[in-house]
Every structure is written in C-alpha cells, then in structure tokens.
Protein backbone atom coordinates (compact mmCIF):
# COMPACT_ATOMS: atom_id res chain seq x y z
CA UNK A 1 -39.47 -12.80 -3.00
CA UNK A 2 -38.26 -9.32 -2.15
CA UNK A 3 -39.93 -9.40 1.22
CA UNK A 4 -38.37 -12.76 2.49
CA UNK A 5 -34.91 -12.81 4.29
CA UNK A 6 -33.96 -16.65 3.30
CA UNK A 7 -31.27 -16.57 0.91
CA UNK A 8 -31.26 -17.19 -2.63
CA UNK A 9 -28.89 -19.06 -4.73
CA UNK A 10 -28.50 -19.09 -8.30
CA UNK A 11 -26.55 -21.11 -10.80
CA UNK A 12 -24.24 -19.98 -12.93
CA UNK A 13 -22.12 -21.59 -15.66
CA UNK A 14 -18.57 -22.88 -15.74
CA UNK A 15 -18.90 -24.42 -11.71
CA UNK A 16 -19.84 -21.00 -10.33
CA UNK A 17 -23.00 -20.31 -7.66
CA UNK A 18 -24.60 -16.78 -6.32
CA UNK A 19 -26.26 -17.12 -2.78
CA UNK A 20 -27.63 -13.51 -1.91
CA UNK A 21 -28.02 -13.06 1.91
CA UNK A 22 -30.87 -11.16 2.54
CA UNK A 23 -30.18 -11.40 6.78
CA UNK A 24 -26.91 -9.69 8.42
CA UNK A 25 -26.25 -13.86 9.53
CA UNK A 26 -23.78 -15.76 7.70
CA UNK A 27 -22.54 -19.34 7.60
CA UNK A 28 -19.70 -19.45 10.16
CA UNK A 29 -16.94 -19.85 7.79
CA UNK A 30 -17.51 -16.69 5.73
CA UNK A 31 -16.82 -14.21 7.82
CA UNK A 32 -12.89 -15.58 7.90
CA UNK A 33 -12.57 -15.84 4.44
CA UNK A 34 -14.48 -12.60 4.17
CA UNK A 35 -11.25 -11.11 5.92
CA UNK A 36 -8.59 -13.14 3.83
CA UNK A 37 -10.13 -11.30 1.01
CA UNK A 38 -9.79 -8.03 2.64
CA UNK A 39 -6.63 -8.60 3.66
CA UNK A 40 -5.45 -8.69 0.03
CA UNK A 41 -6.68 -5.54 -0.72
CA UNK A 42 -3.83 -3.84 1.17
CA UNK A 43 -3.84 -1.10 3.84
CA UNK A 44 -7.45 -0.27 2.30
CA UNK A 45 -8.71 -3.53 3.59
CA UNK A 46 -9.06 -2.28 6.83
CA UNK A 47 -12.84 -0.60 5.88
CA UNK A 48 -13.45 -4.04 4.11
CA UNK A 49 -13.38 -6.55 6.71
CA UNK A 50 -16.41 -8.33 7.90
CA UNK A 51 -16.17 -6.57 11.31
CA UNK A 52 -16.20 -2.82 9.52
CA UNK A 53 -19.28 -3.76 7.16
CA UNK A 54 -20.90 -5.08 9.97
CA UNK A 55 -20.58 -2.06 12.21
CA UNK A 56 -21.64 0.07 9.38
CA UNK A 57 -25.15 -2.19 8.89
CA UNK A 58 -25.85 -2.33 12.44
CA UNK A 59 -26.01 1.49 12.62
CA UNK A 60 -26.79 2.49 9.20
CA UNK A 61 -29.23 -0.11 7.69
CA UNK A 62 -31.97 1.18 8.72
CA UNK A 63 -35.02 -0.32 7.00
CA UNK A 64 -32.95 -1.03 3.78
CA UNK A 65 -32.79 -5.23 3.62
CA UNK A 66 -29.02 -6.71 3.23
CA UNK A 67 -28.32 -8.25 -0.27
CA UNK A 68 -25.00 -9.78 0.52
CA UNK A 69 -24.12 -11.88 -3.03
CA UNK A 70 -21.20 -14.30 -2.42
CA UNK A 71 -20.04 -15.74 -5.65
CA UNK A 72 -17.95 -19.73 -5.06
CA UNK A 73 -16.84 -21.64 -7.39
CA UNK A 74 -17.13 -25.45 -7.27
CA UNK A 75 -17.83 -24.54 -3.56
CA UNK A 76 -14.96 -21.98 -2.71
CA UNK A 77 -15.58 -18.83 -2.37
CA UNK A 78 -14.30 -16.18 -4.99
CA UNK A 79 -16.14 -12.85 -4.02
CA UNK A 80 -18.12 -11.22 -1.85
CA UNK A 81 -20.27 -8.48 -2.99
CA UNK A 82 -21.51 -6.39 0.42
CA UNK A 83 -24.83 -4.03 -0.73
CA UNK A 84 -28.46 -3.52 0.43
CA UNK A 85 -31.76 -3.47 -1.36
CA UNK A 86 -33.97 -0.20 -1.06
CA UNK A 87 -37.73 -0.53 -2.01
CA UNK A 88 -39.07 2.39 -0.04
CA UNK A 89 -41.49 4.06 -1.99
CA UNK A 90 -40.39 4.91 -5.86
CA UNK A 91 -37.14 7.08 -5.24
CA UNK A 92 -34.60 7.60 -6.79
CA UNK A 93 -32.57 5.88 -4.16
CA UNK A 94 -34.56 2.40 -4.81
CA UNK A 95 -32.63 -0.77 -6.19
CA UNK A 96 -29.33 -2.92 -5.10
CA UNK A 97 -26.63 0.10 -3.36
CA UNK A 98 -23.24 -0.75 -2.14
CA UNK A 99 -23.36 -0.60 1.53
CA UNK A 100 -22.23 3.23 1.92
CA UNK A 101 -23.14 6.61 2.50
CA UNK A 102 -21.42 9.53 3.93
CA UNK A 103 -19.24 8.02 6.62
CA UNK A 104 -18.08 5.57 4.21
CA UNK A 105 -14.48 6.15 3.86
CA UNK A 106 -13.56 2.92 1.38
CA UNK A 107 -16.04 0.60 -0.50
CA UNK A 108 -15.42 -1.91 -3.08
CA UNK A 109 -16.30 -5.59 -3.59
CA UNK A 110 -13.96 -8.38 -2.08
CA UNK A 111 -12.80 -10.45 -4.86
CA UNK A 112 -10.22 -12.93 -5.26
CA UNK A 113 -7.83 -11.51 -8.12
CA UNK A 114 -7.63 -14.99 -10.05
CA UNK A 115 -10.80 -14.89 -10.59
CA UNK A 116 -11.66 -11.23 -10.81
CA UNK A 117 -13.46 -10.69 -14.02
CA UNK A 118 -15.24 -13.75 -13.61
CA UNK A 119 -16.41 -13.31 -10.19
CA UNK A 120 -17.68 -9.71 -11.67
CA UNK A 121 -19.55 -10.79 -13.93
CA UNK A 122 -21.10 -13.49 -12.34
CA UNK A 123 -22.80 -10.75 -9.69
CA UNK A 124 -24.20 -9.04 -12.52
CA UNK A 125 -25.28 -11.97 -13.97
CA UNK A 126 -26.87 -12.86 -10.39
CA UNK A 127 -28.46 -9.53 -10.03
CA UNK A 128 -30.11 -9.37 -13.24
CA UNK A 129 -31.83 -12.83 -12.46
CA UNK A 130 -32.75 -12.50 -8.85
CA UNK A 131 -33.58 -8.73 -8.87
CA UNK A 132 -34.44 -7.92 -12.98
CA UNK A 133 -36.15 -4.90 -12.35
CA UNK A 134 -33.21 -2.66 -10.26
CA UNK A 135 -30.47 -0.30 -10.84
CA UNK A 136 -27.10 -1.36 -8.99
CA UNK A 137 -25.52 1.98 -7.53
CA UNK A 138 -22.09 1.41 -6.24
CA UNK A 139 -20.73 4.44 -3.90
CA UNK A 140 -17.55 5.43 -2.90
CA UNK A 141 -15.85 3.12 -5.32
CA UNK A 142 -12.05 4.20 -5.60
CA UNK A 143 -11.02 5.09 -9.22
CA UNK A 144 -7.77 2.90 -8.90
CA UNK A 145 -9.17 0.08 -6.91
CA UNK A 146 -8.52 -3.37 -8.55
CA UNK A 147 -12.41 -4.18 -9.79
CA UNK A 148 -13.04 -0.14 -11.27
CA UNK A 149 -11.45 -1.33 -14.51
CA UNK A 150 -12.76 -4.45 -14.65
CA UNK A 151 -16.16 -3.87 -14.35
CA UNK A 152 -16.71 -0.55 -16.55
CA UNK A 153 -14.84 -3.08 -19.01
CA UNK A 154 -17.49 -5.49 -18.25
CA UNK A 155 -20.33 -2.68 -18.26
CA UNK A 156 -18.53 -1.24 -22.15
CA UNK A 157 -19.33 -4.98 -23.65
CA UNK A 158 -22.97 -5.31 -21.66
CA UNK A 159 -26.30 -4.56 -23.10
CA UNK A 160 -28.27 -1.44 -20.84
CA UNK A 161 -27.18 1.51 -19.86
CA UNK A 162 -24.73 2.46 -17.18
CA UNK A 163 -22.92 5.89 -15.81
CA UNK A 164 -20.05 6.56 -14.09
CA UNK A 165 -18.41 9.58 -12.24
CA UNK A 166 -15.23 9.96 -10.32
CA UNK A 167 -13.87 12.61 -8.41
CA UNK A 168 -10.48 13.62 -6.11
CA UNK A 169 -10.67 12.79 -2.84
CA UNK A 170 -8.66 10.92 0.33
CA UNK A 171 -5.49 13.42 -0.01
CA UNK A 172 -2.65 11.73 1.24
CA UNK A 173 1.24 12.40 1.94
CA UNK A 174 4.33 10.86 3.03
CA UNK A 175 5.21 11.11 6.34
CA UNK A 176 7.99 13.47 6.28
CA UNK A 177 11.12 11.83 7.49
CA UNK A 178 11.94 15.23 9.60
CA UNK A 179 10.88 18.40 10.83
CA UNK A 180 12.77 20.70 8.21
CA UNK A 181 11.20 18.08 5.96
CA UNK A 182 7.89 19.22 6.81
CA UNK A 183 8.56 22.56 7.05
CA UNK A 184 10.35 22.85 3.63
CA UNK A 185 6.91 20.88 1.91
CA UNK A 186 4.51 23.80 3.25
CA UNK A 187 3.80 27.20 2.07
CA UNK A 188 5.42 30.42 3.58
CA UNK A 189 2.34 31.06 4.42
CA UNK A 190 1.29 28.02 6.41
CA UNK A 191 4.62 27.74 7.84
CA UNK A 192 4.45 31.33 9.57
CA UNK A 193 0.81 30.09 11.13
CA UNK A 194 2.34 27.21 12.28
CA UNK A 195 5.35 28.85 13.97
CA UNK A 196 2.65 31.83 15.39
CA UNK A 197 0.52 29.05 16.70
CA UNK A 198 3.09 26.99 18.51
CA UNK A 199 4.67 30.19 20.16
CA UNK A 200 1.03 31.43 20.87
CA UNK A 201 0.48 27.61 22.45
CA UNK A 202 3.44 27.70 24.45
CA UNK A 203 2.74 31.47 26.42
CA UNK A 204 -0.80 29.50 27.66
CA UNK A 205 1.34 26.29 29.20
CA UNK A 206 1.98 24.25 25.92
CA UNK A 207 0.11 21.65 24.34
CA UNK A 208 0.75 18.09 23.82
CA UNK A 209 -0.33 15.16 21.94
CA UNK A 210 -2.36 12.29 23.56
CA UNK A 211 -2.64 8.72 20.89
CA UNK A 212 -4.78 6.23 22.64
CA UNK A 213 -5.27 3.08 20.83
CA UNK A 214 -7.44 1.00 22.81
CA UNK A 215 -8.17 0.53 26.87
CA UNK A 216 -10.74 0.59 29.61
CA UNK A 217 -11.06 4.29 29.15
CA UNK A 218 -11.78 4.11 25.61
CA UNK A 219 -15.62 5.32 25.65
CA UNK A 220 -14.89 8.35 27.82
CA UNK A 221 -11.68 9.20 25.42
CA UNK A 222 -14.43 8.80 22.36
CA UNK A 223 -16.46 11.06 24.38
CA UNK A 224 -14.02 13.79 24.90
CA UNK A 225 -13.22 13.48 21.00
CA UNK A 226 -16.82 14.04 19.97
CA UNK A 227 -17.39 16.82 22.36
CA UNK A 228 -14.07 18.55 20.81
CA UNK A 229 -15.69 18.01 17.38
CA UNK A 230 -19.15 19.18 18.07
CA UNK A 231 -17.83 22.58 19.53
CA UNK A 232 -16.24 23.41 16.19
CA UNK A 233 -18.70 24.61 13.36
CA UNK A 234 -19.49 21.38 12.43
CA UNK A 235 -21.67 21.23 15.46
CA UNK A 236 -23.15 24.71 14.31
CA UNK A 237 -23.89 22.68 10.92
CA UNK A 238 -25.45 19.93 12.54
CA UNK A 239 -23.00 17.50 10.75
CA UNK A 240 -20.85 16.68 14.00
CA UNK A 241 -20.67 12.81 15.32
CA UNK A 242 -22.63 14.13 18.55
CA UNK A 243 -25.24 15.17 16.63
CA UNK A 244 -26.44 12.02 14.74
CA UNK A 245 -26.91 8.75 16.99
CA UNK A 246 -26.63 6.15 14.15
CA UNK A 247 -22.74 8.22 13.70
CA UNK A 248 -21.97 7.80 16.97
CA UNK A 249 -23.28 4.47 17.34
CA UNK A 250 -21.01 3.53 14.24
CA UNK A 251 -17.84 5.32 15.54
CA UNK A 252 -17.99 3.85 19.35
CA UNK A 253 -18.62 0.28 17.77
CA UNK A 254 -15.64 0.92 14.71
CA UNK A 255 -13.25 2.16 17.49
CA UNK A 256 -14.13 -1.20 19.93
CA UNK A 257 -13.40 -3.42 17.14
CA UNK A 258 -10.58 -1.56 16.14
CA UNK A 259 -8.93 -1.04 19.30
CA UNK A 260 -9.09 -5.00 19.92
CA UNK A 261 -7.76 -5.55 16.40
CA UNK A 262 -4.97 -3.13 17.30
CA UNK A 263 -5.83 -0.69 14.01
CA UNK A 264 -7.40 1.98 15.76
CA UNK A 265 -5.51 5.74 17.04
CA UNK A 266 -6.91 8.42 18.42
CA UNK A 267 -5.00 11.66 18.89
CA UNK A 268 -6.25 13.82 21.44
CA UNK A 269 -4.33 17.71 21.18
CA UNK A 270 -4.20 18.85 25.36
CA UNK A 271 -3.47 22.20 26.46
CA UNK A 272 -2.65 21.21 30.43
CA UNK A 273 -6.24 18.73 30.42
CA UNK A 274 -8.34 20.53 28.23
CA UNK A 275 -8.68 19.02 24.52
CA UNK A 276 -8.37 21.96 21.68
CA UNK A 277 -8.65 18.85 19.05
CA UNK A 278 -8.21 15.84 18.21
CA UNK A 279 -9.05 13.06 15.28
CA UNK A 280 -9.89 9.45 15.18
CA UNK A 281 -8.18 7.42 12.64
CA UNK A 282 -7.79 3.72 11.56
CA UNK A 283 -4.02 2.33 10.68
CA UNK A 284 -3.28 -0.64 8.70
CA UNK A 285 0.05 -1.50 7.57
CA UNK A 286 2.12 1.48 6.26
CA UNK A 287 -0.70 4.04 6.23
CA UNK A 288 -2.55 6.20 9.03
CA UNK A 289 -5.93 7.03 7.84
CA UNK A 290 -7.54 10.19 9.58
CA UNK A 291 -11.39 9.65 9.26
CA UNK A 292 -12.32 12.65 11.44
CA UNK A 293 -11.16 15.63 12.79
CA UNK A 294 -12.68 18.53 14.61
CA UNK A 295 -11.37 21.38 17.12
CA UNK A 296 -13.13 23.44 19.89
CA UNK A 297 -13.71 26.76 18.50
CA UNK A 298 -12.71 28.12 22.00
CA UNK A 299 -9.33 27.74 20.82
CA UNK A 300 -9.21 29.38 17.39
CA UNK A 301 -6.63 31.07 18.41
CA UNK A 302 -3.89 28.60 18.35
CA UNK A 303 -5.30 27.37 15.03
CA UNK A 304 -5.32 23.88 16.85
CA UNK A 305 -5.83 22.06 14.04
CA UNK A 306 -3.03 23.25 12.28
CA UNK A 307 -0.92 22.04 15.60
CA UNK A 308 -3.03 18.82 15.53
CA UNK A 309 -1.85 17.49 12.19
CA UNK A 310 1.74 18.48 12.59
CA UNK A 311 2.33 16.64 15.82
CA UNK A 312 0.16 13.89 14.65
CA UNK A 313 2.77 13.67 11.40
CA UNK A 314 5.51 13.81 14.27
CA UNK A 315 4.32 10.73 16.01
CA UNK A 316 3.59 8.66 13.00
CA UNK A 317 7.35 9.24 11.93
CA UNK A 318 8.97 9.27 15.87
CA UNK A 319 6.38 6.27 17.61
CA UNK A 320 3.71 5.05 15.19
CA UNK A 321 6.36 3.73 12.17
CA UNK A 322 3.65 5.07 9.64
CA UNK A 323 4.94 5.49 6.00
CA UNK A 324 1.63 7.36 4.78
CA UNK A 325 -0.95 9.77 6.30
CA UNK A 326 -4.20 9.45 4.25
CA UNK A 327 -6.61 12.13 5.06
CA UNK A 328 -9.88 10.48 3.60
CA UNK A 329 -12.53 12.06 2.43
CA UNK A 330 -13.23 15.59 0.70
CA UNK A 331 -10.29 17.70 -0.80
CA UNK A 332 -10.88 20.44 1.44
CA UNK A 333 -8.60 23.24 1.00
CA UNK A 334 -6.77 22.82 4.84
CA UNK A 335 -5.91 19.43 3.26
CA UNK A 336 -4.66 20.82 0.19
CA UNK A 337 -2.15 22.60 2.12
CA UNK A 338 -0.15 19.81 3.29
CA UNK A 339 -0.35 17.75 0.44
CA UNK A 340 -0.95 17.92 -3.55
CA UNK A 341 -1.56 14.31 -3.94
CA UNK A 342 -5.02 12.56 -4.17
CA UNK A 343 -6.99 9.38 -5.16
CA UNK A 344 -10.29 9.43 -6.76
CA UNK A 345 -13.81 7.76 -5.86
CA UNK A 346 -17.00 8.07 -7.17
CA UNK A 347 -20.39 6.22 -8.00
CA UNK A 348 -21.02 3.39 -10.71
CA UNK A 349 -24.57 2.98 -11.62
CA UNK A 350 -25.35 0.36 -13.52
CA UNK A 351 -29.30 0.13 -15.19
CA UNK A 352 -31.41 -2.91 -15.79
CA UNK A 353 -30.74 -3.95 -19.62
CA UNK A 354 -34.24 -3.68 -20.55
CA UNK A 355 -37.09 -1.08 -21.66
CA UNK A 356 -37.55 0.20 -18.70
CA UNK A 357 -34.35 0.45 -17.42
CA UNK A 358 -33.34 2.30 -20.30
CA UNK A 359 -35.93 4.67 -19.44
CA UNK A 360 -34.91 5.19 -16.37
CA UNK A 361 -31.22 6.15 -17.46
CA UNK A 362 -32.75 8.95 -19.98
CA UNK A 363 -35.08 9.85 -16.95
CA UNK A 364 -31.72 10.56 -14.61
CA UNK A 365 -29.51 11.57 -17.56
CA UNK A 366 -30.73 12.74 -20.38
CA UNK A 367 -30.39 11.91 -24.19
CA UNK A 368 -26.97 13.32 -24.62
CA UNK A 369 -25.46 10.84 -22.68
CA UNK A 370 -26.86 8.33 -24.54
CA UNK A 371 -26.45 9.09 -27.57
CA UNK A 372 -22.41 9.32 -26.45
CA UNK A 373 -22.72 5.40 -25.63
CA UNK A 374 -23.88 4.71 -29.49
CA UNK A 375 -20.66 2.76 -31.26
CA UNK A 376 -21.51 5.08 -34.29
CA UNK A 377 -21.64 7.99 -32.21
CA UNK A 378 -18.94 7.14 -29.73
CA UNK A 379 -16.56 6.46 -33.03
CA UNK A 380 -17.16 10.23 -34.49
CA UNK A 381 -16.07 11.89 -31.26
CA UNK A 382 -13.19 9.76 -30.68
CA UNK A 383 -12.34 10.74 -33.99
CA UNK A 384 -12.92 14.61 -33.43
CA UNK A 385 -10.93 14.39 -30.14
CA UNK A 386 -8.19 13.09 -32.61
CA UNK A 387 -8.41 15.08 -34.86
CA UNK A 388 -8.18 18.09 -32.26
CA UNK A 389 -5.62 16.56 -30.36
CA UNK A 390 -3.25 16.71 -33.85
CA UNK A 391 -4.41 20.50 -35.25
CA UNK A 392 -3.06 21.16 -31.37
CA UNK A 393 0.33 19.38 -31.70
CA UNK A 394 0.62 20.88 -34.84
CA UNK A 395 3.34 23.78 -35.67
C-alpha cells in the first residue's frame, strides 16, 4: 500500500468519505474549492492556497510521497488536509507531516467552519485506518488558528498519546498612520539610529525605495534581491536563498504565482542603482507579510535595514493601503524593536493509539509527561496549581 500512488478512500460514518492523494494530481475541481477554503481563512490564506502548497511540494518534496486527505460529505467537500508521508529509514522524522519546514511561513488544514470538528476528526479517523502504524506531526500550526482548539480538544477525549508546543513568533504591527507616529512607537535609542542613518544616507546621494509587484523583469529583480541577501551574514551562515536551490526554486516560483495573482511586493532599498536591501513579501487583504529580508554588508554603515523597514512602513501607509505589517517568522530582537506584539506557532504531534505508539511517545518524551496526561494525575496538579494560585492571592 505505502508504495503505490493511487488514492485511497475510506468510509466514514454519518455521509462522510476520506480519499488520500498519494500523487501531487488532483481532480480538476479541487483545486478551486481548495482556494474557497483558503480564502476563508483570512489574510493568512494567502500561504494556503492550492498554488502556494503546490510551489512548496514541487521544490521541497523531495522523496517524501504526498498524503493529501480530502474529507466530503455526501460528495462535497468539507476539508482538505495538505501533508506528506516519510518512510525513509527509521527516523525520527518518519510518519504523516504537515507539508512544512523552515520556509514555511503559515500551515494549517483547510476546513470548512460548519463542519470543523467533524471534518477533524474524520482525518484522524482516516489516518488511523489507512496508515495505523504513524505519528501525525503537524508544523508551524498557529496557536490561534481556527482548528488548534479543536483538535487538541479532539486529541484531550482520544485514546494514545499526543504533545504539543507553541511558541511566539510572526511579530506584527500596525502601520503607523504617520511619521511622528512611528517615531513616537520606537525607542530613543532606535530613533537616534534611524535619524544617524538617514543623514549618513543622504551625504552618499540618498536612498530610495523600489516595490515591484510583478513584470517582465521580475526574475532579474528576484535576482538582485537574493544577491542583496546572500552578501549579508546569512550568506556567511550558509542559510541565504542563493545558497540552497530547492529555496530559490520555491521563492522564483511563489513570486510568479504571486505576482500574477497580484499578492506579491518586493521592496528593493537603492542608493543611486546599487541595492543596500531589500525584502520579499506576500500581501493579502489588510496585511503585508515580510517573508525575507537581507542587506549587503557593504553598507553596514547606513544600518540599511533599519532604513528598509521604515520606508517600507511609509509605503504601505502612503501607496500600498496596508493596515498591518506582519514580520513572519522568528522573534528576533531587530523585530522586537518595532513592535511588542506576536502570534504563536508550534508543532502538534499526535501518536498512534496503540502499544507501540505509546512507546514511541515515552521514547521522544519521557515518563513525566505521561504521567501528566493520567486523569488521576492531571486532577492533583490542577488542584495544586489551585491551591497555589489562592495561598498567592491571599493577604
């Protein structure tokens, strides 16, 4: 079974049905309501279209198989749950995993909200019959996205173990509606950088902002924006776009379908011709999403990042009509200086319900953890914490 690519269909109770695509080739009507479903997820829906998963498998999949569960009821379809299935070897990595890694900057499943619980629970349910043998690990799953409290409800009432983990990330701010505005949210200390930089800028000719969103000279503008990245020390690191060909692969095919779609910006930071640094980002709605910056290290001394973000928070309130700047991934601490605001994300991994799968859990985590998950166990710590919580209130 696990070497075949035709799919596999299930049936479920109540009307529903699991087919699990095991090829990246789908009947022609899902990828349309594949975007509907995306499209109700909000400005985040623009990583969760078909055309953004599909750019992401065609440079990341690697030798991982797709295991694309769709979930219809009495033949419409109610979710879509995008992952792969790794059986290289006996690594940790093996089993069903959400279609992610690191330049992932959104995952979740795409699931109508009517039917939400349901449609969760039937993917399990699917899973556990089709594939009875592997741990589900779900990546980048935001905190606060509409199926996290769902499922870890679902997971709380379901035989076998599971673990979760969430952590800040994606800080984001409001686009300040002036320049005082901006100036008044940063720290002394960022604001005298910022003033030394521009007045630094302007003795070597001035810089200014390019935002291309699309065009015939869109590869040689990606081009330019990877070079700028790779000559900062993420090229030293090894970590730049230039340096991995599946990355830049992903990022030239993401900005084409982007730039057709009209959701895709990229600011390029010019001093005369020469770019100091620039970012490519993804907009939807309200909401400019900067998925990656970088800055030629020849120019350190205008701190052209600094200069980047605050004429790329110009534009956005002056041309783009952007409400939000999200700055995805990692809270690094040059994104804690603009903003104090995050989300969360983090990894939901969910074990078969059986000996071994058990096994496996203590393997990864240890008895402590479960022994927290036993109802007896679980009740005398909640009632600890109480107790704590009321000797600490108390006068």
């Amino acid at each position: 079974m696990a070497t075949d690519s035709t799919p596999l269909t299930v049936t479920l109770a109540d009307g529903w049905e699991a087919t699990a695509y095991r090829q990246w080739s789908f009947p022609r009507e899902l990828p349309p309501r594949w975007n509907d479903l995306a499209h109700g997820y909000g400005d985040l829906g623009v990583f969760l279209t078909f055309e953004s998963f599909s750019c992401w498998w065609r440079s990341f999949g690697g030798a991982a198989r797709p295991l694309v569960t769709v979930l219809a009821r009495e033949g419409e379809v109610k979710g879509i749950f995008p992952c792969r299935l790794v059986t290289d070897g006996t690594g940790p990595d093996n089993g069903i995993r959400s279609l992610a890694n690191c330049e992932t900057h959104c995952y979740d499943f795409l699931v109508a909200g009517e039917e939400r619980s349901a449609a969760l629970s039937g993917f399990l349910l699917a899973a556990a019959r089709l594939f009875p043998g592997e741990t589900i690990t779900i990546d980048k799953l935001p905190a606060d996205g509409p199926n996290t409290a769902p499922l870890l409800e679902l997971l709380s009432r379901r035989s076998g173990c599971s673990q979760h983990g969430f952590h800040p990330s994606a800080p984001f701010l409001e686009v300040p509606a002036s320049e005082a505005e901006l100036l008044a949210r940063l720290s002394g200390r960022v604001q005298n950088s910022l003033k030394q930089s521009r007045k630094r800028a302007a003795r070597e000719g001035g810089v200014h902002l390019q935002a291309v969103t699309g065009g015939d000279a869109l590869d040689a503008t990606l081009s330019e924006l990877f070079e700028a990245e790779y000559r900062s020390w993420k090229g030293e690191a090894g970590t730049a776009i230039k340096c991995r060909a599946d990355a830049e692969s992903y990022y030239r095919a993401l900005a084409r379908w982007a730039g057709e779609s009209g959701a895709l910006v990229l600011f390029l930071l010019r001093l005369e011709e020469r770019v100091t640094a620039a970012c490519f980002c993804l907009a939807r709605g309200g909401t400019l999403f900067i998925l990656k910056t970088g800055y030629d290290q020849r120019y350190r001394h205008l701190a052209p990042g600094l200069l980047l973000l605050a004429e790329v928070l110009t534009w956005c309130r002056e041309a783009g009509g952007y409400r939000v700047c999200d700055l995805r991934g990692v809270c690094e601490p040059w994104k804690m200086e603009w903003t104090d605001r995050t989300g969360a994300s983090g990894t939901v991994r969910i074990f078969p319900a059986s000996f071994s799968g058990t096994l496996s859990y203590l393997t990864r985590y240890g008895w402590k953890e479960f022994l927290k998950k036993l109802p007896p166990v679980r009740y005398g710590l909640d009632r600890v914490r109480s107790k704590g919580a009321c000797a600490a209130g108390a006068p």
